[in-house]
PDB file of N, CA and C in Angstrom:
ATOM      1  N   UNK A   1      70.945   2.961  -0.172  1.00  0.00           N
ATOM      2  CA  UNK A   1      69.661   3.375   0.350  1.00  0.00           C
ATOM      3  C   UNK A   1      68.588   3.110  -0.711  1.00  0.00           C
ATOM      4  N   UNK A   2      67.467   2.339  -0.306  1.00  0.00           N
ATOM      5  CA  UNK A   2      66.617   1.977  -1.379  1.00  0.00           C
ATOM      6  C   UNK A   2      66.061   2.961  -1.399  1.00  0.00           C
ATOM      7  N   UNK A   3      65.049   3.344  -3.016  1.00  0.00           N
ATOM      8  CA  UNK A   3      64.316   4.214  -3.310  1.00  0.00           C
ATOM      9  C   UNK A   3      62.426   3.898  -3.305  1.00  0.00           C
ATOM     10  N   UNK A   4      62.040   4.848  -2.864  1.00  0.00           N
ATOM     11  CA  UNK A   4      60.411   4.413  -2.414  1.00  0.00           C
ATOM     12  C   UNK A   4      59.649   5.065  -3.479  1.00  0.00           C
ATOM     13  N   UNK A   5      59.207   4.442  -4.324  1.00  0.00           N
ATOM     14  CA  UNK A   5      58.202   4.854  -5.440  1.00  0.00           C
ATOM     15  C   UNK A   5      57.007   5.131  -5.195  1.00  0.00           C
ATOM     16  N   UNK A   6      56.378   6.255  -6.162  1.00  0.00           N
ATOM     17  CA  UNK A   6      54.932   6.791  -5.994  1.00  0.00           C
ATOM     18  C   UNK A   6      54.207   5.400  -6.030  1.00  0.00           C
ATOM     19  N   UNK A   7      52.995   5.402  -6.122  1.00  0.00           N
ATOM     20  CA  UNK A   7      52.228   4.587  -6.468  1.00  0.00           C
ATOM     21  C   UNK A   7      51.645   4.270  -7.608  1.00  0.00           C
ATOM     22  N   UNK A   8      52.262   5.637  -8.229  1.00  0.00           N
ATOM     23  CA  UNK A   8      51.589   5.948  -9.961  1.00  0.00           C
ATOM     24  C   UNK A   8      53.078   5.159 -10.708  1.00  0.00           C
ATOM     25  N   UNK A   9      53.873   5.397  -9.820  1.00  0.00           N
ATOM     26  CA  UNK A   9      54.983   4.694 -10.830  1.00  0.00           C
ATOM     27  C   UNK A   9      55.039   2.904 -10.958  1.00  0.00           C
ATOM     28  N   UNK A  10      55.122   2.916 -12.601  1.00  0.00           N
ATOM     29  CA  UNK A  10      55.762   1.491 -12.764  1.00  0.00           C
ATOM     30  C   UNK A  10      56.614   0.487 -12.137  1.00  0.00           C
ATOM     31  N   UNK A  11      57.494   1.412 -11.053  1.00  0.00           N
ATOM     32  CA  UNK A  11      57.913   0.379 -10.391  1.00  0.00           C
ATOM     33  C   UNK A  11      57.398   0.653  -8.941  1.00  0.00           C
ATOM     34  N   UNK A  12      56.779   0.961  -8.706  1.00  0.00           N
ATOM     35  CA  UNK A  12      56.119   0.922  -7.093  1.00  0.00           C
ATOM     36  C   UNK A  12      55.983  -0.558  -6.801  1.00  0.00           C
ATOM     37  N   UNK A  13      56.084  -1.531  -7.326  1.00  0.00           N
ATOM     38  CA  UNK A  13      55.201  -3.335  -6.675  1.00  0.00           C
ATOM     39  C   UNK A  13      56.618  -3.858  -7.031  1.00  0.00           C
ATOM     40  N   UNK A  14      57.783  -3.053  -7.500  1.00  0.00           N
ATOM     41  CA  UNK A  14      58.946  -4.064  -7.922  1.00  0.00           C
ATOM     42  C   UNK A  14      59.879  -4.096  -6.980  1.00  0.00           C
ATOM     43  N   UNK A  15      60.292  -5.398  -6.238  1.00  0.00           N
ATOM     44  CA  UNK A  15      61.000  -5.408  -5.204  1.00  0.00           C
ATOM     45  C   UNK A  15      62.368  -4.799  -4.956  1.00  0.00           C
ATOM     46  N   UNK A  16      62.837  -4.359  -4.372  1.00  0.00           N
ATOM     47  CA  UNK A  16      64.272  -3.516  -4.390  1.00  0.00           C
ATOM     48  C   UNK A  16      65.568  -3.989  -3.223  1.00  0.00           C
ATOM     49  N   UNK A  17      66.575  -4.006  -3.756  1.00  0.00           N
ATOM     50  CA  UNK A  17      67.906  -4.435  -2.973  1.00  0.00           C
ATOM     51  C   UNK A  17      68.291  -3.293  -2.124  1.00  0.00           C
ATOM     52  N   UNK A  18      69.160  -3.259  -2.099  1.00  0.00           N
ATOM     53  CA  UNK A  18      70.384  -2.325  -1.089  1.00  0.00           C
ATOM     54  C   UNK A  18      70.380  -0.952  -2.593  1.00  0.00           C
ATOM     55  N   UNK A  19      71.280  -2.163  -3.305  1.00  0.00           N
ATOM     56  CA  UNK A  19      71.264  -0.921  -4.891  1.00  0.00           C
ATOM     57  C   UNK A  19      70.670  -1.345  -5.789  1.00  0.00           C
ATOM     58  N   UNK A  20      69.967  -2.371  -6.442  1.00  0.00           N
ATOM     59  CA  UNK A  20      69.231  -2.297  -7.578  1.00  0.00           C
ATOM     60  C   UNK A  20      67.996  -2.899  -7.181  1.00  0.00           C
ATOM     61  N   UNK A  21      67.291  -2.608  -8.547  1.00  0.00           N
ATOM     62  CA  UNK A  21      65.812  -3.223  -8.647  1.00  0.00           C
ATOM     63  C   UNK A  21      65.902  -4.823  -8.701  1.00  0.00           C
ATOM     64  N   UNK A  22      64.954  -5.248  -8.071  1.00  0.00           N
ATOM     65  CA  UNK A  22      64.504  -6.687  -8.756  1.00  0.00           C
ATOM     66  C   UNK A  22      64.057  -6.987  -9.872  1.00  0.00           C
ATOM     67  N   UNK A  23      63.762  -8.009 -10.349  1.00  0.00           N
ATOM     68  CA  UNK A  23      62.889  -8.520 -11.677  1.00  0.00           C
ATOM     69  C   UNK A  23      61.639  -7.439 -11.690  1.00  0.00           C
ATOM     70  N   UNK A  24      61.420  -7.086 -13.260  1.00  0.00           N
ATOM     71  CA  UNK A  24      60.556  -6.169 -13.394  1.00  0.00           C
ATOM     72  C   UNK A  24      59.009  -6.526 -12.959  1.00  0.00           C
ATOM     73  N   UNK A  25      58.346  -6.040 -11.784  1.00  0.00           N
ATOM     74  CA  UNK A  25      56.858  -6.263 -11.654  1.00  0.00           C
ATOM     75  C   UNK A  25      56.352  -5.251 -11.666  1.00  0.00           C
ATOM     76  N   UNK A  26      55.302  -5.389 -13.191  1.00  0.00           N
ATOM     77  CA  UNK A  26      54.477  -4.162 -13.128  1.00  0.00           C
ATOM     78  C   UNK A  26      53.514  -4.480 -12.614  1.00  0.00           C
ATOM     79  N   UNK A  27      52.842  -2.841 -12.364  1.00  0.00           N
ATOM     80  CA  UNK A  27      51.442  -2.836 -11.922  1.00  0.00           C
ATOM     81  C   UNK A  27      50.280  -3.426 -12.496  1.00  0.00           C
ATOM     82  N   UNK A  28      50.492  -3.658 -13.952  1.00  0.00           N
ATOM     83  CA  UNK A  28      49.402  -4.398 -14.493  1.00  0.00           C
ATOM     84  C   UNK A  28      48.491  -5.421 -14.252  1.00  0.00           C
ATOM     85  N   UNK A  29      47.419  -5.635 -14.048  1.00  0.00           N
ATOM     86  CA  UNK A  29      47.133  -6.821 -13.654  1.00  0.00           C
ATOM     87  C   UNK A  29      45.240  -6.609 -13.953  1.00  0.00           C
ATOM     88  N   UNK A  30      44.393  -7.734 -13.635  1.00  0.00           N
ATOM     89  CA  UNK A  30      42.720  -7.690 -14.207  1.00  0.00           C
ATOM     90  C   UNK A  30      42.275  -6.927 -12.970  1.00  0.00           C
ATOM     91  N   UNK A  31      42.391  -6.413 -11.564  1.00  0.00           N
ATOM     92  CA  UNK A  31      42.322  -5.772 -10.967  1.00  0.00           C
ATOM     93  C   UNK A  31      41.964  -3.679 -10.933  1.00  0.00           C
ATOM     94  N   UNK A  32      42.931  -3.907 -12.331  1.00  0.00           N
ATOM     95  CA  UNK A  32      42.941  -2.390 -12.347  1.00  0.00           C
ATOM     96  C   UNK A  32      43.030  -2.024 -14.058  1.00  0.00           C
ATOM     97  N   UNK A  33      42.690  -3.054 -14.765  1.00  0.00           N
ATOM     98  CA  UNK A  33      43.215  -2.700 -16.129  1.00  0.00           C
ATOM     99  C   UNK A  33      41.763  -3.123 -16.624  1.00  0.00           C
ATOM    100  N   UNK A  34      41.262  -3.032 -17.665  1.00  0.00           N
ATOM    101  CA  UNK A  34      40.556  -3.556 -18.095  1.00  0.00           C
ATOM    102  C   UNK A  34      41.180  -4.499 -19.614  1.00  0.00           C
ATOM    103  N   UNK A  35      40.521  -5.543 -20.072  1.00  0.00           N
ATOM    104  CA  UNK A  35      40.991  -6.609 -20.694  1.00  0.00           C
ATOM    105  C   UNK A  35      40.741  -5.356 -22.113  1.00  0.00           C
ATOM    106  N   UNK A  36      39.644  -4.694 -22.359  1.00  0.00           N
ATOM    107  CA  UNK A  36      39.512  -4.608 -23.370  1.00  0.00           C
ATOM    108  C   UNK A  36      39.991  -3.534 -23.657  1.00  0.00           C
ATOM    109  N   UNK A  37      40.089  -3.011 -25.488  1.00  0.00           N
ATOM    110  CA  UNK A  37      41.323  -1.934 -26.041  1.00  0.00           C
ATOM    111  C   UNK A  37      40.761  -1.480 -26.735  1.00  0.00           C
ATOM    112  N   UNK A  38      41.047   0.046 -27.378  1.00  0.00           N
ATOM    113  CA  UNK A  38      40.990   0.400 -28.240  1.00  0.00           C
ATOM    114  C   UNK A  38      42.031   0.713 -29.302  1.00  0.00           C
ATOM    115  N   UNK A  39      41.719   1.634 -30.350  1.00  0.00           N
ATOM    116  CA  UNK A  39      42.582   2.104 -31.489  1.00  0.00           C
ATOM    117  C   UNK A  39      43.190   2.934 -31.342  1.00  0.00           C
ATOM    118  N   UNK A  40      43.603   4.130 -31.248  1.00  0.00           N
ATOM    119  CA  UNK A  40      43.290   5.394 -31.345  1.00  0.00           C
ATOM    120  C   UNK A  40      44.953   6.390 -31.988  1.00  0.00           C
ATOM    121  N   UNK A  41      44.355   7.212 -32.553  1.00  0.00           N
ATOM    122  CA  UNK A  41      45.698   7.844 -33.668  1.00  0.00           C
ATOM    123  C   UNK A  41      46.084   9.083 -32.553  1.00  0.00           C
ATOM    124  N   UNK A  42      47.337   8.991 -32.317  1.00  0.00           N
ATOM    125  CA  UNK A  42      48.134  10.698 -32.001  1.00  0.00           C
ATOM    126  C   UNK A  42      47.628  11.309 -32.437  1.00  0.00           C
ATOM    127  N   UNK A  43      47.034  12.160 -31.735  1.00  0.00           N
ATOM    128  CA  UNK A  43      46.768  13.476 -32.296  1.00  0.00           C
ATOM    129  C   UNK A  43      48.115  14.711 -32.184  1.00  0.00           C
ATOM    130  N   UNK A  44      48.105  15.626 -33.024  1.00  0.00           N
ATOM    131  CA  UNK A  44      49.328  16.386 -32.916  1.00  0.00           C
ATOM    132  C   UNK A  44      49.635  17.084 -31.628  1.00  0.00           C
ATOM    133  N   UNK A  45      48.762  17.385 -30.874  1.00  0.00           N
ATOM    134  CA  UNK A  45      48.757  18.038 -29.505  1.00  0.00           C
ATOM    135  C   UNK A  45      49.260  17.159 -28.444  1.00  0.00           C
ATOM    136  N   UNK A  46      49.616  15.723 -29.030  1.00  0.00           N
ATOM    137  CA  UNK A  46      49.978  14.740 -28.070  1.00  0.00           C
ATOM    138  C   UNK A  46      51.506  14.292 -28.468  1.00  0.00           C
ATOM    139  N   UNK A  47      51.930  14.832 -29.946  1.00  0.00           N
ATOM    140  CA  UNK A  47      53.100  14.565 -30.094  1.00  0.00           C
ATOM    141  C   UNK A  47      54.186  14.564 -29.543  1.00  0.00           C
ATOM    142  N   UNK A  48      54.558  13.484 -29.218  1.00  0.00           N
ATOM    143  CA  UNK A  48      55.889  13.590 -28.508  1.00  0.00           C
ATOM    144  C   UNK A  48      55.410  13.485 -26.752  1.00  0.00           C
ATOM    145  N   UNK A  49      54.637  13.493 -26.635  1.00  0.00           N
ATOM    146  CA  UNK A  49      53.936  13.649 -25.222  1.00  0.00           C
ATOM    147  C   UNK A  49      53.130  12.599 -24.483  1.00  0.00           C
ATOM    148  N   UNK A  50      53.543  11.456 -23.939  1.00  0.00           N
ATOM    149  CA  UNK A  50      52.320  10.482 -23.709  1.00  0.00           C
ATOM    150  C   UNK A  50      52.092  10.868 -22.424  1.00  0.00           C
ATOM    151  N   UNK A  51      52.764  12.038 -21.781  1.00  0.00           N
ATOM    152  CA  UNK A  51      52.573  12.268 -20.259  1.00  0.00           C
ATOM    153  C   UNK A  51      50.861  13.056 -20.323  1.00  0.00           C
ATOM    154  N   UNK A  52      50.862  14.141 -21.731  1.00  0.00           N
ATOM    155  CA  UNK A  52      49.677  14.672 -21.899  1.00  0.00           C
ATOM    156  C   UNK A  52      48.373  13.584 -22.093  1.00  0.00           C
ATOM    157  N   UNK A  53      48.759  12.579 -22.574  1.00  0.00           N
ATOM    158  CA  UNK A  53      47.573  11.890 -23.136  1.00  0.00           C
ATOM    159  C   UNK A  53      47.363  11.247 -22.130  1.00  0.00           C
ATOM    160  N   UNK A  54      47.909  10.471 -21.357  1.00  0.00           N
ATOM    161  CA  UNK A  54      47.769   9.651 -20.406  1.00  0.00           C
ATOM    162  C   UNK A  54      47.003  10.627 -19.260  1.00  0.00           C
ATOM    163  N   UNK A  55      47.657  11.977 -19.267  1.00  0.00           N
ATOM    164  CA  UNK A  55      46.407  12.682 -18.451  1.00  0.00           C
ATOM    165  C   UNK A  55      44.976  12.767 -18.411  1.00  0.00           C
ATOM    166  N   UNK A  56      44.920  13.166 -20.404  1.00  0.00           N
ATOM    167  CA  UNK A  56      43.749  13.139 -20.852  1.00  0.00           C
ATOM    168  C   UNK A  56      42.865  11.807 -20.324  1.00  0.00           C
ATOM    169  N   UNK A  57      43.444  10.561 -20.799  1.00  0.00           N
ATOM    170  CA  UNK A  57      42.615   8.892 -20.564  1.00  0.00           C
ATOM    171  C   UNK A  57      42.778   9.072 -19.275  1.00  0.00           C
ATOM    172  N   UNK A  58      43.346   8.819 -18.194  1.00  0.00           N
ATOM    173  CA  UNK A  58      43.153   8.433 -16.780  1.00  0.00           C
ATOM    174  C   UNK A  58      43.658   9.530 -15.781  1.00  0.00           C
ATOM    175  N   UNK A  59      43.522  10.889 -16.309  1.00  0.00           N
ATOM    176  CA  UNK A  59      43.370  11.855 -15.233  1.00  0.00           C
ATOM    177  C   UNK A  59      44.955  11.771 -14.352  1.00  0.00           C
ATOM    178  N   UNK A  60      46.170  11.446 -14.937  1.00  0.00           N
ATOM    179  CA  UNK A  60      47.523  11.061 -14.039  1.00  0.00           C
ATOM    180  C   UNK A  60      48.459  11.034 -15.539  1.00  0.00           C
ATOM    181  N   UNK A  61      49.094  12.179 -14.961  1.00  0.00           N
ATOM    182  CA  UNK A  61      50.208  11.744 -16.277  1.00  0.00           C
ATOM    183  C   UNK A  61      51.124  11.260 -15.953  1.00  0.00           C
ATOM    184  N   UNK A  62      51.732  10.652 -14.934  1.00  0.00           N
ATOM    185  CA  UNK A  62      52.662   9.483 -14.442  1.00  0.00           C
ATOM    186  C   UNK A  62      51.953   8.256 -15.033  1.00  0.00           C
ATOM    187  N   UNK A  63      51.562   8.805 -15.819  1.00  0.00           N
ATOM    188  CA  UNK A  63      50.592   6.925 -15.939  1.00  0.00           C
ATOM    189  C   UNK A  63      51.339   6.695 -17.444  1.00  0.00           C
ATOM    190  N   UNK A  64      52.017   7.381 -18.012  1.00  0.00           N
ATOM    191  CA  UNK A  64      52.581   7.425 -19.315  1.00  0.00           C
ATOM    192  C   UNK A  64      53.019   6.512 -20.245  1.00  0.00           C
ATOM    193  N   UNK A  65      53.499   5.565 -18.552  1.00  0.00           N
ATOM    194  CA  UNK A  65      53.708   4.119 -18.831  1.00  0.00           C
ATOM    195  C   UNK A  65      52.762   2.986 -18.815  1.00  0.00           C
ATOM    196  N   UNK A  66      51.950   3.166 -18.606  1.00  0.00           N
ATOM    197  CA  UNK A  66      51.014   2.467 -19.524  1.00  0.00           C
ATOM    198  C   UNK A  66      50.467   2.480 -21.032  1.00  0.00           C
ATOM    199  N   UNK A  67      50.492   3.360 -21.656  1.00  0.00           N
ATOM    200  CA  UNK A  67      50.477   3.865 -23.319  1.00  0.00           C
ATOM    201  C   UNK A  67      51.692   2.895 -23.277  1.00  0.00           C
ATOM    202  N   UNK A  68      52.742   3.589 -23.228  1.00  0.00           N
ATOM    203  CA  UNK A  68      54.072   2.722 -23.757  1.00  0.00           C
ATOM    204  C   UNK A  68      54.093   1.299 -23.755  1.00  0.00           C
ATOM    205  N   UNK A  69      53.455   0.713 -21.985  1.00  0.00           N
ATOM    206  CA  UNK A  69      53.585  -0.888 -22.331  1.00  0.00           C
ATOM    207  C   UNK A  69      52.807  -1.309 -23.085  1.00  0.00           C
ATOM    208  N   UNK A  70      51.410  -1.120 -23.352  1.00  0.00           N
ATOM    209  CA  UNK A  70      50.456  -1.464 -24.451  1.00  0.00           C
ATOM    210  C   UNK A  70      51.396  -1.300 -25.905  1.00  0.00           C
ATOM    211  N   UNK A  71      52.477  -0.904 -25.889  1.00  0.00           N
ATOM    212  CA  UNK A  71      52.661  -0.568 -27.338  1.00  0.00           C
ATOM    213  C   UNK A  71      54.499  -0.428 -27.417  1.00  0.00           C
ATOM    214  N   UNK A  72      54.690  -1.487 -26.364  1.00  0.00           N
ATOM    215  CA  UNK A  72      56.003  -1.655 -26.728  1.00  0.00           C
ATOM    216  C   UNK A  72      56.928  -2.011 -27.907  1.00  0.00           C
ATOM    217  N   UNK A  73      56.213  -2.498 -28.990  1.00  0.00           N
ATOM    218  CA  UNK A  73      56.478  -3.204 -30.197  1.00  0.00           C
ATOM    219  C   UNK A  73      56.775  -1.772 -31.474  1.00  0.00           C
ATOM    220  N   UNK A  74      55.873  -0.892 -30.681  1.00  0.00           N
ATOM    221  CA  UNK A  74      55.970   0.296 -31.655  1.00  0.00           C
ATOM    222  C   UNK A  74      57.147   1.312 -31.199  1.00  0.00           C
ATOM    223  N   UNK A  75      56.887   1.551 -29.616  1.00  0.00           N
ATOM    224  CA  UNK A  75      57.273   2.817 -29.332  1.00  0.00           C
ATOM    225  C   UNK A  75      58.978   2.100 -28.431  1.00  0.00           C
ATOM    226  N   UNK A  76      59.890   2.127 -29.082  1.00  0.00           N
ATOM    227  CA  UNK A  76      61.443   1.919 -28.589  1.00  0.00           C
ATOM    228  C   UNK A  76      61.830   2.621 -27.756  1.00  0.00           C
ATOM    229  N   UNK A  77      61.410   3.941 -28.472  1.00  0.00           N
ATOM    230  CA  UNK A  77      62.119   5.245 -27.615  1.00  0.00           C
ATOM    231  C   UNK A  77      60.547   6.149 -27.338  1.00  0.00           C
ATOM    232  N   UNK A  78      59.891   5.677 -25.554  1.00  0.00           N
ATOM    233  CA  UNK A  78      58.596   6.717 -25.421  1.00  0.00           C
ATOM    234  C   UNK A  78      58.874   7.594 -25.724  1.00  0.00           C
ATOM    235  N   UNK A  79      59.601   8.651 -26.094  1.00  0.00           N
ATOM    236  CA  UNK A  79      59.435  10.151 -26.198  1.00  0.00           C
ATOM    237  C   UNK A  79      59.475  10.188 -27.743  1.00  0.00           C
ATOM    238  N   UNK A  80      60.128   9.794 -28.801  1.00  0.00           N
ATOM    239  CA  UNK A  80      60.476  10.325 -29.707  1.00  0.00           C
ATOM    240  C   UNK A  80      59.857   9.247 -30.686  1.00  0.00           C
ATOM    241  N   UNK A  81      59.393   8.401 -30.488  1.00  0.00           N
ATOM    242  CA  UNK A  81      58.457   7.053 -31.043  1.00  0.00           C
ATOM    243  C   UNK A  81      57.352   7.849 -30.609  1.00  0.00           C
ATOM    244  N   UNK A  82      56.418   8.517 -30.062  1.00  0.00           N
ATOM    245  CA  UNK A  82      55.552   8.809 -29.596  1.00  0.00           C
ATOM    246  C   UNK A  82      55.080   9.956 -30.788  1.00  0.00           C
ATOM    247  N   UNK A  83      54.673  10.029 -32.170  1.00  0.00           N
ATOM    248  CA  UNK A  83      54.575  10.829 -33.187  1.00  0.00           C
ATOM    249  C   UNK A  83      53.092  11.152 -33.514  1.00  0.00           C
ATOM    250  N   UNK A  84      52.653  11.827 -33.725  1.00  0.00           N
ATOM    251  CA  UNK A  84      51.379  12.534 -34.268  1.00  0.00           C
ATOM    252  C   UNK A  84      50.829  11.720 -35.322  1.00  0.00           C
ATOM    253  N   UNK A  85      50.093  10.616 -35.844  1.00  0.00           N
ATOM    254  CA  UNK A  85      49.789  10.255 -37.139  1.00  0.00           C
ATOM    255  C   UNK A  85      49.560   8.372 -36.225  1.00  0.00           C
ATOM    256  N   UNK A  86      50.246   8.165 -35.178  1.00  0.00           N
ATOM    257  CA  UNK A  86      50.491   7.225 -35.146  1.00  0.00           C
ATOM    258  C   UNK A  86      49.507   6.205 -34.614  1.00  0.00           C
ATOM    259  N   UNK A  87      48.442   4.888 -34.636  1.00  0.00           N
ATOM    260  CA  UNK A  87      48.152   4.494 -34.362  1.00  0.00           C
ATOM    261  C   UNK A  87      48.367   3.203 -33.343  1.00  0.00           C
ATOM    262  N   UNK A  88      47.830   3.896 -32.122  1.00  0.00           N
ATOM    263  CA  UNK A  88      48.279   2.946 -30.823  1.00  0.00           C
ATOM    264  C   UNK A  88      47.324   2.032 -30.262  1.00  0.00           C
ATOM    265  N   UNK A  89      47.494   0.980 -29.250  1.00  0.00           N
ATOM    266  CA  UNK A  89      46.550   0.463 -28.461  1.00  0.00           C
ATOM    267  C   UNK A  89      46.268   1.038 -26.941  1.00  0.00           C
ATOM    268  N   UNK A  90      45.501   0.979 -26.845  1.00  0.00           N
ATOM    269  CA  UNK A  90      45.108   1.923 -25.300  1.00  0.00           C
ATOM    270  C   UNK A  90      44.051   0.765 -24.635  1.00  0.00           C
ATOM    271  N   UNK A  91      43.961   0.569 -23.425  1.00  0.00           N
ATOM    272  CA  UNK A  91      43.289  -0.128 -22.419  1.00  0.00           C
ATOM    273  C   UNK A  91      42.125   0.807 -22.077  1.00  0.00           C
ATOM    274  N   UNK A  92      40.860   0.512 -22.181  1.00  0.00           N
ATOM    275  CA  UNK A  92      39.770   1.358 -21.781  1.00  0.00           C
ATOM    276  C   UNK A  92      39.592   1.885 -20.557  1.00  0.00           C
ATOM    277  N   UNK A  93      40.102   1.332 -19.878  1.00  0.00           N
ATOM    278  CA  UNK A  93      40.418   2.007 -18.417  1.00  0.00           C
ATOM    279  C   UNK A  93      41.509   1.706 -17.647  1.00  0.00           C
ATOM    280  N   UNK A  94      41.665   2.091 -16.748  1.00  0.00           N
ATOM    281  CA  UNK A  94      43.142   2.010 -15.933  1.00  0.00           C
ATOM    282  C   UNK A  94      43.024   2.552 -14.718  1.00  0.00           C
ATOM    283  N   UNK A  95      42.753   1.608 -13.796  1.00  0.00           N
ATOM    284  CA  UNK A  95      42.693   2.861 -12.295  1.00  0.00           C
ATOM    285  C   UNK A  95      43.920   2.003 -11.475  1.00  0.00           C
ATOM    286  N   UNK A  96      44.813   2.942 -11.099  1.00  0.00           N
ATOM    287  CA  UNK A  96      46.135   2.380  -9.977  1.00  0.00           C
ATOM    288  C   UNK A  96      45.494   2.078  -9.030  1.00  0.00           C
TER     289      UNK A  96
END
């Protein structure tokens, strides 16, 4: 039985079998992202948390995965890669 994803989730646009996912298609795209980025350091209230921050930037903390893909190179493990001190890239806006 296939599974039907939110719309906030990363895989909502990725095609699905009987039992597995297809090739990964994210939501990303010039439609809903904006090209341009910023800097910005963890703050400690966000440690460990990109569900909080991602609330904070785009009002949806299912959006979590977006922090992470901007910053796949850093963050291996989102939860525990996700540290207070740390300087990330963030997309200036993001609307699903």
């Amino acid at each position: 039985m296939a599974v039907k994803y939110k719309s906030s989730s990363n895989y909502s646009d990725t095609v699905q079998t009987y039992k597995y996912l297809d090739l990964y298609n994210p939501k990303l795209n010039i439609n809903n992202l904006s090209q341009e980025t910023y800097e910005l350091e963890i703050e400690n209230k966000f440690d460990r948390r990109p569900d909080l921050l991602a609330f904070e930037l785009f009002k949806d903390a299912n959006l979590w995965w977006v922090l992470v893909h901007y910053n796949r190179d850093l963050l291996k493990d989102p939860i525990n890669d996700f540290r207070a001190g740390l300087n990330i890239v963030v997309p200036k806006k993001y609307s699903p």
